[in-house]
Structures are given as structure tokens and as C-alpha cells.
Protein backbone atom coordinates (compact mmCIF):
# COMPACT_ATOMS: atom_id res chain seq x y z
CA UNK A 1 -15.67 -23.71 -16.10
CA UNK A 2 -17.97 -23.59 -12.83
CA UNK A 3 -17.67 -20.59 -10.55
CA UNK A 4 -18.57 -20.47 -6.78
CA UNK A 5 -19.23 -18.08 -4.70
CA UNK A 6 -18.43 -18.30 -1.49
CA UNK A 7 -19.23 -16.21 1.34
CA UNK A 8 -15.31 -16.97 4.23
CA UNK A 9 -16.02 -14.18 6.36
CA UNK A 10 -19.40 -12.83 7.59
CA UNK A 11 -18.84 -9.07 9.91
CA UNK A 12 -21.15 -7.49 12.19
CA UNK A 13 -19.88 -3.74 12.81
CA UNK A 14 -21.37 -1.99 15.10
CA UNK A 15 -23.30 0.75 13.50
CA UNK A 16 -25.99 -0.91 11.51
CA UNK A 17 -26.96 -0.46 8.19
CA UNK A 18 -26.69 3.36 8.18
CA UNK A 19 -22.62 2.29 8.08
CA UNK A 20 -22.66 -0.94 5.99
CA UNK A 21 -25.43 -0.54 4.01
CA UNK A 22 -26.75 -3.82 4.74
CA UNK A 23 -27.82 -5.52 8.27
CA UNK A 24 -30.09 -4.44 11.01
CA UNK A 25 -30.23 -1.36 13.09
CA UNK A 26 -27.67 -1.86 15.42
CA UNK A 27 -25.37 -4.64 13.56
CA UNK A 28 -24.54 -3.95 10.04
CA UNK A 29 -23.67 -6.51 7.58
CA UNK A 30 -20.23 -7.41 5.62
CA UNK A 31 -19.11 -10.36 3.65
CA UNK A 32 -15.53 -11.83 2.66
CA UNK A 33 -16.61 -12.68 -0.85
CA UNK A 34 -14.29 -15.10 -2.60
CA UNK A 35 -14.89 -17.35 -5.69
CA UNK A 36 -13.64 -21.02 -6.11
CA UNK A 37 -13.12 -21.41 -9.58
CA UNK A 38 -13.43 -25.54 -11.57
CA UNK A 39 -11.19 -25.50 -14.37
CA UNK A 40 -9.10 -28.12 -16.28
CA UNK A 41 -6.60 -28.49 -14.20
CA UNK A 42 -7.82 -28.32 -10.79
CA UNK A 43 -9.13 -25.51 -8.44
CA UNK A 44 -8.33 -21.86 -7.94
CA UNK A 45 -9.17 -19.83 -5.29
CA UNK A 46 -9.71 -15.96 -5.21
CA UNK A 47 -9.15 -14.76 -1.85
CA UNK A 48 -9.19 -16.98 0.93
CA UNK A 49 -11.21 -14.83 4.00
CA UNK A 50 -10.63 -16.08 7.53
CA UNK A 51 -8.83 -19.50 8.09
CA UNK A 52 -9.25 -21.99 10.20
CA UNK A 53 -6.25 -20.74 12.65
CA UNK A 54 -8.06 -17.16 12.52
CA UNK A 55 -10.90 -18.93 14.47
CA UNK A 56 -9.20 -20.84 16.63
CA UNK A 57 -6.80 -18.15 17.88
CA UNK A 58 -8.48 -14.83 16.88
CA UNK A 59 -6.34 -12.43 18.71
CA UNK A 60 -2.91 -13.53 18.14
CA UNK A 61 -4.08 -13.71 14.51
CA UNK A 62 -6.39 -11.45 13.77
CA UNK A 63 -5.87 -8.40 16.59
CA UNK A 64 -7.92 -7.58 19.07
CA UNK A 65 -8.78 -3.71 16.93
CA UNK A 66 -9.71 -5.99 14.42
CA UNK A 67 -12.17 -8.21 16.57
CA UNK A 68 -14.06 -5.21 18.05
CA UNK A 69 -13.96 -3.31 15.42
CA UNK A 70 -14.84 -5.39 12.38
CA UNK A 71 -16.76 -8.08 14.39
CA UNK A 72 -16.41 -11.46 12.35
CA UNK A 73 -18.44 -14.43 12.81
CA UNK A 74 -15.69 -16.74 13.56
CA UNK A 75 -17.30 -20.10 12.63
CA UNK A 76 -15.17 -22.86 11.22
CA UNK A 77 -17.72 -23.97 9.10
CA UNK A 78 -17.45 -20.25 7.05
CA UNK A 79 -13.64 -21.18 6.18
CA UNK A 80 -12.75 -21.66 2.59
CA UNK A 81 -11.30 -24.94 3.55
CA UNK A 82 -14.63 -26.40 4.64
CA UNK A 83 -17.08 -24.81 2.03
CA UNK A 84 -15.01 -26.52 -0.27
CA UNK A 85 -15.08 -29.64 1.03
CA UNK A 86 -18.86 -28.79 1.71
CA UNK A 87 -19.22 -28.76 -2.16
CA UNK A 88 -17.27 -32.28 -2.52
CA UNK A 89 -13.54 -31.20 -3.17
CA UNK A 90 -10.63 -32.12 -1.85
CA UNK A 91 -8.85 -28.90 -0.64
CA UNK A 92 -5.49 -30.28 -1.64
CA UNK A 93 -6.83 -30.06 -5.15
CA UNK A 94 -6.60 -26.00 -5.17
CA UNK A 95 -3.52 -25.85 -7.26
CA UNK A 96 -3.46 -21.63 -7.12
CA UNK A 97 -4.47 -18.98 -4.74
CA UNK A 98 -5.07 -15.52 -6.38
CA UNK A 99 -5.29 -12.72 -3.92
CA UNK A 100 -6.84 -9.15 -4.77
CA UNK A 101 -4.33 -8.51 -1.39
CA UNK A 102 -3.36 -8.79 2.13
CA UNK A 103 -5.39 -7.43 4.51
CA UNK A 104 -6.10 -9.77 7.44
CA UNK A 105 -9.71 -10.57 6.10
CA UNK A 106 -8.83 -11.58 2.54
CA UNK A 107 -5.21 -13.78 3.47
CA UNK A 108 -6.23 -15.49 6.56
CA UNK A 109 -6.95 -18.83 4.87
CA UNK A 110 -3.91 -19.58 3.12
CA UNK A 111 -2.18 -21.60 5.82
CA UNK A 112 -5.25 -24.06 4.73
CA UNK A 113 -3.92 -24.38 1.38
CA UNK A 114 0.11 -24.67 2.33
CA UNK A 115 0.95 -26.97 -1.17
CA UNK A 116 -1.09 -24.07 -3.59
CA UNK A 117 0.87 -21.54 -5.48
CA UNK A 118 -0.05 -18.07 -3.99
CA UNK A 119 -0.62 -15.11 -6.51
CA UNK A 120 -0.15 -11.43 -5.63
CA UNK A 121 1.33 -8.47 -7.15
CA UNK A 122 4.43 -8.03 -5.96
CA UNK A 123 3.66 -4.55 -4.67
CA UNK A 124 1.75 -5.69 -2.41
CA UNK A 125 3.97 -8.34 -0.62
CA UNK A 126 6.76 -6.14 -0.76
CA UNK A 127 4.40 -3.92 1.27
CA UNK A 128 3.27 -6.33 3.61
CA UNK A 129 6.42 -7.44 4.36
CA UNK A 130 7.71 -3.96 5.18
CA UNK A 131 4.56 -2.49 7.34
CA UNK A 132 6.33 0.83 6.65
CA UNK A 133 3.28 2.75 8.43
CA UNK A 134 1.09 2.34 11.64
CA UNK A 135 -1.96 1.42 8.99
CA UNK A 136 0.24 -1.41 7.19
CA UNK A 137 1.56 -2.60 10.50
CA UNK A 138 -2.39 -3.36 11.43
CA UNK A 139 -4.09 -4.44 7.96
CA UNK A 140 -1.50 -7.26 7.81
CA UNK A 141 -1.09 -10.03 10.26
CA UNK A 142 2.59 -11.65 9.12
CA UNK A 143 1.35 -15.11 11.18
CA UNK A 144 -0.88 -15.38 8.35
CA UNK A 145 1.89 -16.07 6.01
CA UNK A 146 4.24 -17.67 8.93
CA UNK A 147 3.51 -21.29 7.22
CA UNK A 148 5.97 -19.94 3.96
CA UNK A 149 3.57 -20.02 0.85
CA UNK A 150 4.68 -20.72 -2.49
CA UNK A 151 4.58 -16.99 -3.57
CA UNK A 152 4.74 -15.94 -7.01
CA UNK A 153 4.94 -12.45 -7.23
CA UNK A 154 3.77 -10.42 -10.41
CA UNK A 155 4.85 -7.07 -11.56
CA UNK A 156 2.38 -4.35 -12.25
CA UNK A 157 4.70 -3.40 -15.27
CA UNK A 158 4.28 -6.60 -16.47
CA UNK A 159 0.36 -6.12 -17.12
CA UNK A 160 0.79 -6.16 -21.05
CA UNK A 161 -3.03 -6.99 -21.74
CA UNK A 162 -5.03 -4.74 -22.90
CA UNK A 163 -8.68 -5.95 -20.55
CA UNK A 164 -11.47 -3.60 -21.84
CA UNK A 165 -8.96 -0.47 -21.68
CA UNK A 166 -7.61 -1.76 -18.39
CA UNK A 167 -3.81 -3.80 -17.89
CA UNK A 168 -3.91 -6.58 -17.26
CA UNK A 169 -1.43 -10.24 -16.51
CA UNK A 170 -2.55 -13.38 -17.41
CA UNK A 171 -2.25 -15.63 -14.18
CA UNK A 172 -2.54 -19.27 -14.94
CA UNK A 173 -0.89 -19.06 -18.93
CA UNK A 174 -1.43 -22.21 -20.28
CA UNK A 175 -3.35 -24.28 -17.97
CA UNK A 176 -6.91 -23.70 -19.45
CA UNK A 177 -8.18 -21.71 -17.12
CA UNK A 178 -8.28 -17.61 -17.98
CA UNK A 179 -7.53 -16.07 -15.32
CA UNK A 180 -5.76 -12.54 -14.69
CA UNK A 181 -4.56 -9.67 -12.50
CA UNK A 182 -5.87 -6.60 -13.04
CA UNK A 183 -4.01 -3.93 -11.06
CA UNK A 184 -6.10 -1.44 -9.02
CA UNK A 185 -4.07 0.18 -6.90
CA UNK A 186 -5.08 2.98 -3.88
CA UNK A 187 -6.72 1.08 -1.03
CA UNK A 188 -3.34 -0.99 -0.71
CA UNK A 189 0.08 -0.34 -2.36
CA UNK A 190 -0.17 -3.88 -4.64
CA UNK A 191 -4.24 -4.21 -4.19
CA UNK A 192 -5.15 -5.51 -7.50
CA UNK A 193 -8.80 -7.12 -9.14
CA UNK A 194 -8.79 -10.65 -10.82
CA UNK A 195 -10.87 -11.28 -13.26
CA UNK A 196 -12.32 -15.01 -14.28
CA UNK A 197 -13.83 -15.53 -17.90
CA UNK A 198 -17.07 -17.27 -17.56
CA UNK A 199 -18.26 -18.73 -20.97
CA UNK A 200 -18.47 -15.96 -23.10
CA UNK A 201 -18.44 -13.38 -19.81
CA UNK A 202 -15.85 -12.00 -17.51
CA UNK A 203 -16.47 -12.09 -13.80
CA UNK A 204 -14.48 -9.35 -11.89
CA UNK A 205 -14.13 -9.51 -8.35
CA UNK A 206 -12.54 -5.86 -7.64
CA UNK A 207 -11.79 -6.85 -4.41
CA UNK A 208 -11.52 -3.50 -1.66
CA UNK A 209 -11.56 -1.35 -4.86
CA UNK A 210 -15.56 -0.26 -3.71
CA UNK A 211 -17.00 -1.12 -0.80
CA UNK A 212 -21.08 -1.51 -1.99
CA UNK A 213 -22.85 -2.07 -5.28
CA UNK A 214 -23.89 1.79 -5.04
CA UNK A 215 -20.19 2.91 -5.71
CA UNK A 216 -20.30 1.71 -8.96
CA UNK A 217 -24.18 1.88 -9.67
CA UNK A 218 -25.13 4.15 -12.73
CA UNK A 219 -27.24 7.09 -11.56
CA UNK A 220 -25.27 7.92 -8.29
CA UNK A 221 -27.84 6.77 -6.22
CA UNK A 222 -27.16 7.65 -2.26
CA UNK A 223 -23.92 5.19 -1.01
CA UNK A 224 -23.58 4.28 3.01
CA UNK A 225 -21.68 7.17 4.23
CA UNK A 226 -19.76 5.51 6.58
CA UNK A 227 -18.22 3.10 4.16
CA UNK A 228 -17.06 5.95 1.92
CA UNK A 229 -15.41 7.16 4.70
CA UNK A 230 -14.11 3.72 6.25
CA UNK A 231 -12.73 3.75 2.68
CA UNK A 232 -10.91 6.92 2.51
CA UNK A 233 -9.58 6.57 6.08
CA UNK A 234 -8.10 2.83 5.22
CA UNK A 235 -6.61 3.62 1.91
CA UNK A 236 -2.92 4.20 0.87
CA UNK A 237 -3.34 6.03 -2.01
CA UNK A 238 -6.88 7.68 -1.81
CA UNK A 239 -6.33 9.63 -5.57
CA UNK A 240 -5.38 6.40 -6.89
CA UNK A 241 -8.23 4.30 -5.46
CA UNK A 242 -10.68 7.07 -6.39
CA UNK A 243 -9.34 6.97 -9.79
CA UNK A 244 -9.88 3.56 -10.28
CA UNK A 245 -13.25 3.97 -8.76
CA UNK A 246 -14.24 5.67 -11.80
CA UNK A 247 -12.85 3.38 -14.35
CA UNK A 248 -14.63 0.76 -12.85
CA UNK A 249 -17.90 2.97 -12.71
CA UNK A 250 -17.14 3.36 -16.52
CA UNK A 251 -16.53 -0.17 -16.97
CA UNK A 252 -19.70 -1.25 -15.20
CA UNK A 253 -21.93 1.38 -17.57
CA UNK A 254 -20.25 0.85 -20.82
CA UNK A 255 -19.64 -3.00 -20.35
CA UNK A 256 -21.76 -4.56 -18.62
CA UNK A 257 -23.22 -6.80 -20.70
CA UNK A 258 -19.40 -8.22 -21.06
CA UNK A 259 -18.30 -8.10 -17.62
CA UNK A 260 -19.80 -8.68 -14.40
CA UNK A 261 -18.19 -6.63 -11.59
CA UNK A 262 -18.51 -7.62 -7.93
CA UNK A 263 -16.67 -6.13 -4.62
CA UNK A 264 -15.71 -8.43 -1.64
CA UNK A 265 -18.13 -6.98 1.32
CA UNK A 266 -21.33 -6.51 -0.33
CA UNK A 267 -23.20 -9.40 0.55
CA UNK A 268 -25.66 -8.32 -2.07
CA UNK A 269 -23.64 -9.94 -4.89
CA UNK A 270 -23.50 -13.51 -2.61
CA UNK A 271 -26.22 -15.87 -3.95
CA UNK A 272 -29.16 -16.48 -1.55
CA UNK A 273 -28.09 -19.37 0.25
């Protein structure tokens, strides 16, 4: 099984690297970090970033908050949809779209992929769908989803595996591929990690469950203050996210050597292109 790593979503916030940790002075740096996984039966994508209808009409579909907030480099080139076929696929070959959730920077590509099963914990859509509060009613852009994607929706009581002490639901049963939801709830209702066995490794891409490779870094060393709090403020369930935070700080010293954890907006986890 080959792994990419693909980088759907480069963001500029104002505020430098004192916010993001990464970027210059006055721009900092985020990514939209997904993975495009080989396996027997065809492709898989984790997360999706920006699509190609977020660049061509950015305000109806992304917000105009959004935009001058978060700052993305809308470049059509960045989609999922054309790094893929950058890397010689055919795009109609992803059979499955895995998503750690909804927000309008990890969904926008899936109108790209209209014929691929779409993967989320049912928490989560249910959520979406709603937009029971002001927050939900921004993080998630229903024109995103206006195409009608082939949901399949998976319970968080259904997570019967036991993944190095976490629960976890097997995605893609079957098809050769190992592939699973691992629920993480707190910065959304139904957010959720998904984990990809690599050879005799696990890759985990925790999604918005950390912000920077310092969160979960042994040693506490010092973590870009403005992320923690552009965590806390965006979260629906801050004792929840913070609790998971620590299992995955426990995972990443105990385990490491058995799992490899990464976060969608570090771009320090992207390979050097």
C-alpha cells in the first residue's frame, strides 16, 4: 500500500508565525493535509481540502469570514482532484472518501469525487445538517454537499476495536485496504481520526484533534499561543477535545514506534516538495 501526502489547502492568516507557528512575520502558515491512499482495490481519500468549486466561487462557498479570516491560497492546481491526476490517477478511481469531518476546509472537495462513497461518523453529519449554533452554522458550508454524496454514516457506538487502547471501526472491511475511524470527539460533535496501516505501521491523521506538532510533542515544549486559543474558541466540546488531546499525547510517547500521528494544519508533517 502507497501513501501520499498531499498538501489541498495552503492558509495565510494574518498574524504570522507568533499565531500559526509556522510562516513569516506578518503571514503565518497552515496546511489542509490529506493522504491519498493505493490499495487493492482502488483509491481512498482522507479529507478532501478545498475543491475545485471552492476556487472558482469562494464566497458563495466558502464565506467571506472564512476568506479574510483564514486566507487560503485558492489555486486550482492545490485541489485534490488535480494532485491526483498530477501523480497519474484517474480521479474516478477514488472508490471512498474518509473524512476526519466537515468543516469547510476539510469537505470542500467532495463534489470532485460525486461517484465515491463518503465516510463520516454519523455524529457529525447529523450535526452538519442541523447547524444548531451560530459556530455550526459557519464551520459548514451545506453547498459543499449540495451535489448528494453517497454517505455512509458510522456510529461511534459501533467502534468495537480495540486500536492501541483507543475504539475504533473498521472502514473499508474486506476490500484489502485497513482502514478505520477512530472517534475523537470535542473540536466537532462527530470529528473523528482515521488511521491507515502502512506495512507493519499505522499512520494517524488526527485531523483538528491538535493544531501543531508541539501539542502532542513529549517534553511540553512552548505551543503557538494563538492556535491553542483558535482551538478552544472553535471547539464544541472543549473537555472532550482536551481529553483526547492527552490520549493522543500518550499515544505519541508510549507508541510511537507503532504509530505515526500527524494533524491536518501543520505543514511540518507535509514532505518537502
Amino acid at each position: 500500500m502507497t501513501v501520499h501526502h498531499l498538501d489541498c489547502g495552503t492558509m495565510c492568516p494574518l498574524g504570522g508565525r507568533a499565531l500559526t507557528g509556522g510562516g513569516g512575520r506578518l503571514l503565518g502558515l497552515l496546511s489542509a493535509h490529506c493522504l491519498l491512499v493505493e490499495g487493492a482495490d482502488g483509491l481512498v481519500l482522507v479529507d478532501t481540502g478545498f475543491g475545485t468549486d471552492d476556487v472558482a466561487r469562494p464566497r458563495e462557498r466558502l464565506g467571506r469570514r472564512f476568506l479574510a479570516t483564514v486566507r487560503p491560497r485558492l489555486d486550482p492546481a492545490r485541489t485534490a482532484l488535480h494532485r491526483i491526476r498530477a501523480l497519474g490517477h484517474d480521479p474516478r478511481d477514488v472508490r471512498a472518501v474518509v473524512l476526519t469531518h466537515l468543516d469547510v476546509d476539510h469537505a470542500g472537495g467532495l463534489g470532485d469525487f460525486p461517484h465515491a462513497e463518503v465516510h463520516v461518523l454519523a455524529d457529525e453529519l447529523r450535526a452538519a445538517r442541523a447547524g444548531a449554533t451560530f459556530n455550526e452554522r459557519d464551520r459548514y458550508r451545506p453547498a459543499q454537499w449540495a451535489h448528494g454524496p453517497r454517505w455512509v454514516e458510522h456510529r461511534p457506538d459501533a467502534a468495537t476495536e480495540d486500536w492501541y487502547g483507543f475504539r475504533a471501526i473498521p472502514v473499508l472491511p474486506g476490500a484489502g485496504t485497513d482502514v478505520l475511524l477512530v472517534p475523537l470527539a470535542g473540536h466537532t460533535r462527530g470529528h473523528s481520526g482515521v488511521a491507515v496501516r502502512t506495512g507493519d505501521r499505522w499512520l494517524l491523521h488526527a485531523g483538528d484533534a491538535y493544531f501543531n506538532h508541539a501539542d502532542i510533542a513529549p517534553g511540553s515544549p512552548r505551543r503557538p499561543a494563538g492556535l491553542t486559543a483558535f482551538q478552544r474558541l472553535l471547539a464544541v466540546d472543549n473537555p472532550a477535545r482536551l481529553h483526547n488531546l492527552d490520549r493522543l499525547r500518550d499515544l505519541q510517547r508510549t507508541r510511537s514506534e507503532d504509530v505515526r500521528i500527524i494533524c491536518a494544519h501543520d505543514p511540518a508533517y507535509l514532505p518537502v516538495q
